[in-house]
N, C-alpha and C. Protein backbone atom coordinates (compact mmCIF):
# COMPACT_ATOMS: atom_id res chain seq x y z
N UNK A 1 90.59 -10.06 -252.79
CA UNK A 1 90.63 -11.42 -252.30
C UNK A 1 90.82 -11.44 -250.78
N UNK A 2 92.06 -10.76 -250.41
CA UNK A 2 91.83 -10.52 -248.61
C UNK A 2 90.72 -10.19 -248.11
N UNK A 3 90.11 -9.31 -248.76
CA UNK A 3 88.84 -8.52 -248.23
C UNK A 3 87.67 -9.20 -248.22
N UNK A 4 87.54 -10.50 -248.78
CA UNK A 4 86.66 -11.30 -248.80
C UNK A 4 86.73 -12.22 -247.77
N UNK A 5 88.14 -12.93 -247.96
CA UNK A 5 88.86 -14.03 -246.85
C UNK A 5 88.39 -13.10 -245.31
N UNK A 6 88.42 -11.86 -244.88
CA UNK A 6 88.58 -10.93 -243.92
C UNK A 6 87.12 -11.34 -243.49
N UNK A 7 86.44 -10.71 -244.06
CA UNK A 7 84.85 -10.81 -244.42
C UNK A 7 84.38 -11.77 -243.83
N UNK A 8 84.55 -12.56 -244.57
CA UNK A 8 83.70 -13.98 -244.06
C UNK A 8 84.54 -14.79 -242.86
N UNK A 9 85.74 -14.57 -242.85
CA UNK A 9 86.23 -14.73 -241.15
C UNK A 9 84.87 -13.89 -240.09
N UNK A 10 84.62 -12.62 -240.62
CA UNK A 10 84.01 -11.82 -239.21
C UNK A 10 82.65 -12.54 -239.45
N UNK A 11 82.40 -12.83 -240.57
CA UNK A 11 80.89 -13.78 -240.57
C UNK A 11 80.59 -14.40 -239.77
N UNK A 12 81.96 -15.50 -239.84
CA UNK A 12 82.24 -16.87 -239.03
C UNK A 12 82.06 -16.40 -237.90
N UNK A 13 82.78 -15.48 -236.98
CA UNK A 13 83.03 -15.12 -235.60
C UNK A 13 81.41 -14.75 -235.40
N UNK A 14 81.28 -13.65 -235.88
CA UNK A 14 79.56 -12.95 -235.01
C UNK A 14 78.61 -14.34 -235.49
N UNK A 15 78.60 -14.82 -236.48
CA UNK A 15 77.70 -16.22 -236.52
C UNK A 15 78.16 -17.18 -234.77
N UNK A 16 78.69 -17.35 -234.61
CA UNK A 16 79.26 -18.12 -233.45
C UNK A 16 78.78 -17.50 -232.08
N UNK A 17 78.31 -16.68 -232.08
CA UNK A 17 77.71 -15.79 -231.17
C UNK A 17 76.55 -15.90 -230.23
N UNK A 18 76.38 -15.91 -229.60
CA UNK A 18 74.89 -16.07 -229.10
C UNK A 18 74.41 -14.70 -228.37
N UNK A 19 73.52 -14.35 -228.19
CA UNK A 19 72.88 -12.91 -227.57
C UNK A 19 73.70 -13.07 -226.28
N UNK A 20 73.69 -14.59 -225.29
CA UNK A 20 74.28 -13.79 -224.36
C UNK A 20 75.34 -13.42 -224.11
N UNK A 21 76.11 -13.31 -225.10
CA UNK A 21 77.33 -13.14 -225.53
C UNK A 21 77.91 -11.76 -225.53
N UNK A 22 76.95 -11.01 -225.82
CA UNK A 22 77.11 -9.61 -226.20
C UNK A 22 76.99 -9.12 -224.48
N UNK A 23 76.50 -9.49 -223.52
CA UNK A 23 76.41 -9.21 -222.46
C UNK A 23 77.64 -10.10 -221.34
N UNK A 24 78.58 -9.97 -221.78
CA UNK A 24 79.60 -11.02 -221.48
C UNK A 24 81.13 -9.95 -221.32
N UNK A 25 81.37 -9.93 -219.68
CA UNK A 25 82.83 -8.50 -220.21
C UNK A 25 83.61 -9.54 -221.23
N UNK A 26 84.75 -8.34 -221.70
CA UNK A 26 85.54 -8.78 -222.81
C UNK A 26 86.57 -9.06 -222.21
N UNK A 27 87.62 -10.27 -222.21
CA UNK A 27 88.81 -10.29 -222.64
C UNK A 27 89.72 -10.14 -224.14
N UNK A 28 90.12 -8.93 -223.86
CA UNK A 28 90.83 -8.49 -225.41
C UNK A 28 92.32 -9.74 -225.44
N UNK A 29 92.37 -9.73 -226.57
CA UNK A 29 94.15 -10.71 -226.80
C UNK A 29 94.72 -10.50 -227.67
N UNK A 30 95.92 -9.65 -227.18
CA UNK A 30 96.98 -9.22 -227.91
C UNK A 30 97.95 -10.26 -228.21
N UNK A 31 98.36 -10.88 -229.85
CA UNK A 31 98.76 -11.75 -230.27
C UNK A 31 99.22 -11.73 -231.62
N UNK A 32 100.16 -12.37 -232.11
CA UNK A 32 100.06 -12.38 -233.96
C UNK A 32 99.17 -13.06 -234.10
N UNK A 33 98.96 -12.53 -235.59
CA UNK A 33 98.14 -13.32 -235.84
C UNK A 33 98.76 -14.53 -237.41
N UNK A 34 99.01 -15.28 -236.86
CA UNK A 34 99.61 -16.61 -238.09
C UNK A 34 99.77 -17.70 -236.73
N UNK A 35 99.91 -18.69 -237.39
CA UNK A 35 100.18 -20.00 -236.71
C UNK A 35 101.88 -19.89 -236.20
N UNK A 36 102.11 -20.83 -235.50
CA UNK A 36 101.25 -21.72 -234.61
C UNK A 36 100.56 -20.58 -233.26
N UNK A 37 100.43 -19.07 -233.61
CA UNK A 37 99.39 -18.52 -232.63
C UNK A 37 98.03 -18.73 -232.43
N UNK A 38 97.38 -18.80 -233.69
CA UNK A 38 96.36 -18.70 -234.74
C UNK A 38 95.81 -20.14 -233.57
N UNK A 39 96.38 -20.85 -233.80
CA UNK A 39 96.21 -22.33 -232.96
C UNK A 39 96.14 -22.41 -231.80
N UNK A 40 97.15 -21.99 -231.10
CA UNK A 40 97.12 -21.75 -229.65
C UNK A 40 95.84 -20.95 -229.34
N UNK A 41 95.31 -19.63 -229.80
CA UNK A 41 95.00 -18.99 -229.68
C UNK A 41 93.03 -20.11 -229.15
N UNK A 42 92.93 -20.60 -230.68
CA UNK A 42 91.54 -21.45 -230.97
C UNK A 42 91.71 -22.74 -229.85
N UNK A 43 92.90 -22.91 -229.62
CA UNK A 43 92.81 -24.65 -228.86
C UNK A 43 93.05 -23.87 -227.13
N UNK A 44 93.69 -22.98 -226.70
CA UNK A 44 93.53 -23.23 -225.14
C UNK A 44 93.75 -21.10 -224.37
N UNK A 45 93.47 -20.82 -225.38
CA UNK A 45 93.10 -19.37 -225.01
C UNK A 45 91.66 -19.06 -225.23
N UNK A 46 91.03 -18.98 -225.85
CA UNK A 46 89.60 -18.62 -225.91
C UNK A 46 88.94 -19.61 -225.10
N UNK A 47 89.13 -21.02 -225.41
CA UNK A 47 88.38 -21.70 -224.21
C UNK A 47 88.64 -21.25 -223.11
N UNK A 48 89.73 -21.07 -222.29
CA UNK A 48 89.88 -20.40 -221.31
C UNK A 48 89.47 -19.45 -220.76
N UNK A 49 89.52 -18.65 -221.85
CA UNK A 49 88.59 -17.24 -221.50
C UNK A 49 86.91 -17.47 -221.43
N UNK A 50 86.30 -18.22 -222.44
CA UNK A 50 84.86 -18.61 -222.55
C UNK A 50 84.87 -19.33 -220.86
N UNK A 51 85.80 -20.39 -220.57
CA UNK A 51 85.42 -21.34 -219.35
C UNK A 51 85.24 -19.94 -218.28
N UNK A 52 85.73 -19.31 -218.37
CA UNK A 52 85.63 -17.79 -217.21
C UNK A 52 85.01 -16.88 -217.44
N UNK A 53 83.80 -17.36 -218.24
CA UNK A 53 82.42 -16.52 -218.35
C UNK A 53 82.89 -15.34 -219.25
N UNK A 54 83.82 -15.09 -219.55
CA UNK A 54 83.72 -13.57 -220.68
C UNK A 54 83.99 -13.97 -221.87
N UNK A 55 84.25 -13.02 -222.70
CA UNK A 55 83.88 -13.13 -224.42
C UNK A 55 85.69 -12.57 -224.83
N UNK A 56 86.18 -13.47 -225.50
CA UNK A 56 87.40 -13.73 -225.94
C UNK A 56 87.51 -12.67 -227.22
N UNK A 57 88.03 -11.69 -227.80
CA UNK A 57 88.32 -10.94 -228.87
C UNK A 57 89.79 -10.37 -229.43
N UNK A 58 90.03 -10.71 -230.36
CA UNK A 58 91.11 -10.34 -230.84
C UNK A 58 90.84 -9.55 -232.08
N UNK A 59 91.75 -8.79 -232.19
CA UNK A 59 91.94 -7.35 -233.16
C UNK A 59 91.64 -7.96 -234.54
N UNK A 60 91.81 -8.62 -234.66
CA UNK A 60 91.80 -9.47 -236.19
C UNK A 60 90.08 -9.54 -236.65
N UNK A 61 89.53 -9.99 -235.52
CA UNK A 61 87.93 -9.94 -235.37
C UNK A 61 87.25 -8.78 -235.42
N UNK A 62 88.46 -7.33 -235.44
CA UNK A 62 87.57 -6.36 -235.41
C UNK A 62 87.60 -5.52 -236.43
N UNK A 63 86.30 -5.30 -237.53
CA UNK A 63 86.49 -4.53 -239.11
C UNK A 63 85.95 -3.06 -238.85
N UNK A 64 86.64 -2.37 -239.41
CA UNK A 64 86.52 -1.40 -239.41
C UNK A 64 87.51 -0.46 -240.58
N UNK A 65 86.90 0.75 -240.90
CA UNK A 65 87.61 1.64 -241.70
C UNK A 65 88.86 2.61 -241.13
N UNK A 66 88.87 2.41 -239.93
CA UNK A 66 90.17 2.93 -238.95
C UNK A 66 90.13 1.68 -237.65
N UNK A 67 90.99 0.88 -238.37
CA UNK A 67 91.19 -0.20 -237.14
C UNK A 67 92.00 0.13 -236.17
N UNK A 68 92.86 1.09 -236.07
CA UNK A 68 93.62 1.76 -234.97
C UNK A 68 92.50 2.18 -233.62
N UNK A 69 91.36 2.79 -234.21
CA UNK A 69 90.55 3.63 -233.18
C UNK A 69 89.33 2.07 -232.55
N UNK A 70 89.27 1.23 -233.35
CA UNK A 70 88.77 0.11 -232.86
C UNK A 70 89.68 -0.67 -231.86
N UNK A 71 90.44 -0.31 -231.68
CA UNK A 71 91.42 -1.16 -231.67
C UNK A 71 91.40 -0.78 -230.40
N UNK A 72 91.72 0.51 -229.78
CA UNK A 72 91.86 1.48 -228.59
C UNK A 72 90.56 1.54 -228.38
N UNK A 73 89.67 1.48 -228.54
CA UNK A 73 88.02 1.40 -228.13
C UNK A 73 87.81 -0.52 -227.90
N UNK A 74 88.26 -1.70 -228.30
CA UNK A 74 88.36 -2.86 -227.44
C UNK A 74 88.98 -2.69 -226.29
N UNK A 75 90.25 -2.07 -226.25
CA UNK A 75 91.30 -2.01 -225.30
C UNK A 75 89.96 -1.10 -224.14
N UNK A 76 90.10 -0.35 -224.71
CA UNK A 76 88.92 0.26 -223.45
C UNK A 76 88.15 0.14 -222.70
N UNK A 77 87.00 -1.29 -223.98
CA UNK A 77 86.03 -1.45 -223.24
C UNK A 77 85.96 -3.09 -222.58
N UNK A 78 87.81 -3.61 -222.89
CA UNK A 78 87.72 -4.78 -221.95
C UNK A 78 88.06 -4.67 -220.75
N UNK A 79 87.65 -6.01 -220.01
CA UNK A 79 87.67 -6.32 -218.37
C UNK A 79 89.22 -6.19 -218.43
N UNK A 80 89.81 -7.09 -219.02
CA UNK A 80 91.01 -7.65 -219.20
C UNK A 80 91.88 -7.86 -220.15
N UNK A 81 92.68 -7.52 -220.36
CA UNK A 81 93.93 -8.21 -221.24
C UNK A 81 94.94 -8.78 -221.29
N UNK A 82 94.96 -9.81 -222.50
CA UNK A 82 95.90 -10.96 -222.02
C UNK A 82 96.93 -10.31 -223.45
N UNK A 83 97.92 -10.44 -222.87
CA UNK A 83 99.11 -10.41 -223.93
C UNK A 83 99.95 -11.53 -223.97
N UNK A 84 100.12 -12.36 -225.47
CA UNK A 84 101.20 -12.97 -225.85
C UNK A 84 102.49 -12.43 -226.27
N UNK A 85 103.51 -12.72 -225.41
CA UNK A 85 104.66 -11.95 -225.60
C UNK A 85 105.86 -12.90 -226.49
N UNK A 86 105.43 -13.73 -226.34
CA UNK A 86 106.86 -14.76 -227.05
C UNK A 86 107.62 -13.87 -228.12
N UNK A 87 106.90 -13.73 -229.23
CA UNK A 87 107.66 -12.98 -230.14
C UNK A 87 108.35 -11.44 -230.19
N UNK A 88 108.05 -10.88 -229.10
CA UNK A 88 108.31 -9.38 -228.95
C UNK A 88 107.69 -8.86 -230.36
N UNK A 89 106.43 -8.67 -230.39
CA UNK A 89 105.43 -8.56 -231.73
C UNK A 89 105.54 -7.01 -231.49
N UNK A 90 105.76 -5.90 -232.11
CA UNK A 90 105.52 -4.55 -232.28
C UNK A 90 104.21 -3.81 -231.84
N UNK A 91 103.18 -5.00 -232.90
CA UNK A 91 101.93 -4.12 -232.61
C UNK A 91 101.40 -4.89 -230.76
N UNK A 92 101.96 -5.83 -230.95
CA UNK A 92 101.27 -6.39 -229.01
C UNK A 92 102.08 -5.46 -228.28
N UNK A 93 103.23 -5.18 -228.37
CA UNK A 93 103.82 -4.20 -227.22
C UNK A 93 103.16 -2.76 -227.14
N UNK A 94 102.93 -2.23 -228.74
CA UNK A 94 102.41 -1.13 -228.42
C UNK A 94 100.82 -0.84 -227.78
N UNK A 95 100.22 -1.89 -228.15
CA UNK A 95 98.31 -2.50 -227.71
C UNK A 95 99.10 -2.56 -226.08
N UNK A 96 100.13 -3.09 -225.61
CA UNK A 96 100.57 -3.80 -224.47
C UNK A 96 100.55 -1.85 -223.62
N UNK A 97 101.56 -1.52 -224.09
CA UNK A 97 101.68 -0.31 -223.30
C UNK A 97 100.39 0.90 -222.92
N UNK A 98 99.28 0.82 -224.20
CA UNK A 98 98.74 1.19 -224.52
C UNK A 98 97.81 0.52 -222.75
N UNK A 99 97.48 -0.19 -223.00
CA UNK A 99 96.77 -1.02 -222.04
C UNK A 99 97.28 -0.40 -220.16
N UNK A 100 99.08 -0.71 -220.10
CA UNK A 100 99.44 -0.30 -219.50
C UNK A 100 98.84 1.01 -218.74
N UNK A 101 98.89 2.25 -219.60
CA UNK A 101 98.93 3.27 -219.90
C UNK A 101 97.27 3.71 -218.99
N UNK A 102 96.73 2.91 -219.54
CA UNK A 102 95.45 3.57 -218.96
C UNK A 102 94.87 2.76 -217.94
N UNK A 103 95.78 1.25 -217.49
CA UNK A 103 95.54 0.79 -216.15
C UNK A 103 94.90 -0.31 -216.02
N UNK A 104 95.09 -0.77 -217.57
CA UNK A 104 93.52 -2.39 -217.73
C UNK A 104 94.58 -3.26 -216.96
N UNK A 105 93.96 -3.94 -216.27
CA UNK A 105 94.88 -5.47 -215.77
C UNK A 105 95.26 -6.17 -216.79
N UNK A 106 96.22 -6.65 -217.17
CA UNK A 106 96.90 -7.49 -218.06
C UNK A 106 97.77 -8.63 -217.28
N UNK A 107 97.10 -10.25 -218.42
CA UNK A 107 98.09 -11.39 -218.09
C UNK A 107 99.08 -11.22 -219.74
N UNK A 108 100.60 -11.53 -219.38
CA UNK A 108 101.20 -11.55 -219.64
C UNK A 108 101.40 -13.00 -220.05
N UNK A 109 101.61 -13.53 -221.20
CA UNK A 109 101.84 -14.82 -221.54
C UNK A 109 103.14 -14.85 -222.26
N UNK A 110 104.39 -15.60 -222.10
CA UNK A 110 105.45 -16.08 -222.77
C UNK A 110 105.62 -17.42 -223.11
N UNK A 111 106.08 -17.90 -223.92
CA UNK A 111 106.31 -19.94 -224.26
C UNK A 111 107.53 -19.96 -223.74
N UNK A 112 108.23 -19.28 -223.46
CA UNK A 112 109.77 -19.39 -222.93
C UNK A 112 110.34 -19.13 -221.48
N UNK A 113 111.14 -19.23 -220.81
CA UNK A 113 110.70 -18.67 -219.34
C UNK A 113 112.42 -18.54 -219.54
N UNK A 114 113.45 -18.04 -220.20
CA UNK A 114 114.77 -18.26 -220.78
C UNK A 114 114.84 -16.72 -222.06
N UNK A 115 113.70 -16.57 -222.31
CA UNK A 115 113.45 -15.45 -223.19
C UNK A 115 112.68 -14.42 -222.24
N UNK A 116 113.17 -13.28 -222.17
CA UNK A 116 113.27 -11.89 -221.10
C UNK A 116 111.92 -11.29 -222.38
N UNK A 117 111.55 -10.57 -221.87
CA UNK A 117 110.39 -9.35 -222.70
C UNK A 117 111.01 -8.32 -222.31
């Protein structure tokens, strides 16, 4: 049943696509994925990123049989990465350091300015 729900999410996404799309650098976005991110994410992060000419992707969008190595191959082959930090999320810190690590520019996003990362 996930694997279907999964599925036809990535349908949805590459359907939404247009050719020049694929020629578009990436902004990767490190984030949970459940609401109210899920939301934020669709209402004023991807537009954002689309309004600035590149192609918005998050890990969730990406299928694969080793999503770890997809995962570090987005990180690679984006312009940029934006990290949501509010929650101190495990897998965004480690995507976060990861990023760090090999020098991608990263925006840093928090909802709190009272909550430290």
């Amino acid at each position: 049943m996930l694997a279907t729900a999964m599925e036809l999410q990535r349908q949805n996404y590459v359907s939404k696509k247009s050719p020049s799309d694929s020629n578009k650098p990436i902004a990767f976005v490190l984030m949970p994925f459940r609401d109210p991110f899920d939301k934020y994410y669709r209402a004023i992060i991807m537009p954002a990123i689309e309004d600035a000419g590149r192609r918005s992707l998050r890990a969730d969008q990406i299928f694969g049989p080793t999503e770890i190595v997809m995962i570090w191959k987005a990180i690679n082959e984006a312009e940029i990465i934006i990290a949501e930090l509010t929650t101190r999320n495990p897998n965004v810190m480690y995507e976060l350091a990861f990023s760090h690590a090999i020098g991608k520019p990263v925006i840093m996003l928090s909802q709190s300015l009272g909550r430290p990362f």
